[in-house]
Protein backbone atom coordinates (compact mmCIF):
# COMPACT_ATOMS: atom_id res chain seq x y z
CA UNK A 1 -5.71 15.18 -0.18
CA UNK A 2 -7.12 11.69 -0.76
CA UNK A 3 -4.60 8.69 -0.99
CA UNK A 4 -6.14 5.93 -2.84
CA UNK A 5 -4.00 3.74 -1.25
CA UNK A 6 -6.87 2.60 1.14
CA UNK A 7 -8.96 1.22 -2.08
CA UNK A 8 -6.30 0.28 -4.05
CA UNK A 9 -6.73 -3.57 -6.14
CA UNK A 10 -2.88 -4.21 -5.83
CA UNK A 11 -2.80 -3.72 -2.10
CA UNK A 12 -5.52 -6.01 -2.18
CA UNK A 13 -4.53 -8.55 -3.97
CA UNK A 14 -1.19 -9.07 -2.29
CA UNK A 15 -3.02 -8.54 1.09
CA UNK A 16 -4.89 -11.82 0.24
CA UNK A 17 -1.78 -14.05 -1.00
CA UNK A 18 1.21 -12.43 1.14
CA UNK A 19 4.04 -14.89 -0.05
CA UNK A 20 2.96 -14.20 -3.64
CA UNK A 21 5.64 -12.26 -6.03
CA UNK A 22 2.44 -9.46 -5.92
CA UNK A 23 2.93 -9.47 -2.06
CA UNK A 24 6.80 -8.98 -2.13
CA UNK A 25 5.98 -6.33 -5.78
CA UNK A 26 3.84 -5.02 -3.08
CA UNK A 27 6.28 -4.59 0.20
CA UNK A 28 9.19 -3.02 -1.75
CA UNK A 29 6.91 -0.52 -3.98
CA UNK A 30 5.37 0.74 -0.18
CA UNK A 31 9.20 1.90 0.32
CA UNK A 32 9.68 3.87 -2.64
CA UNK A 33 5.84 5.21 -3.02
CA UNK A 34 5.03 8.92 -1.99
CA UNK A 35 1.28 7.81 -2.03
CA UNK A 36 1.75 5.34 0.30
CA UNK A 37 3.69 7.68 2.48
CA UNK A 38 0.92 9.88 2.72
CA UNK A 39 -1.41 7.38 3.25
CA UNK A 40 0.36 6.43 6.17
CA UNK A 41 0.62 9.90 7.99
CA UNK A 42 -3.13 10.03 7.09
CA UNK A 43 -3.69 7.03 9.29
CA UNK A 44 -1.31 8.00 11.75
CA UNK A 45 -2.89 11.79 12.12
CA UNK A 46 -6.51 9.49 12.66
């Protein structure tokens, strides 16, 4: 399965500016996101 989390503009974006309301948008959407889940046992399984 590909997670698009890796490419993904918001991550981006609040990776650039991480005090920005994007950036803290950004933090508490990786809690609730099954994408981002994923994405992370990808990594992990790297």
């Amino acid at each position: 399965m590909e997670v698009k989390c890796e490419n993904c503009a918001f991550r981006r974006k609040a990776e650039k500016n991480p005090k920005s309301f994007k950036a803290r948008l950004w933090r508490w959407h990786t809690k609730i996101c099954p994408g981002w889940k994923a994405y992370q046992k990808q990594l992990a399984q790297k």
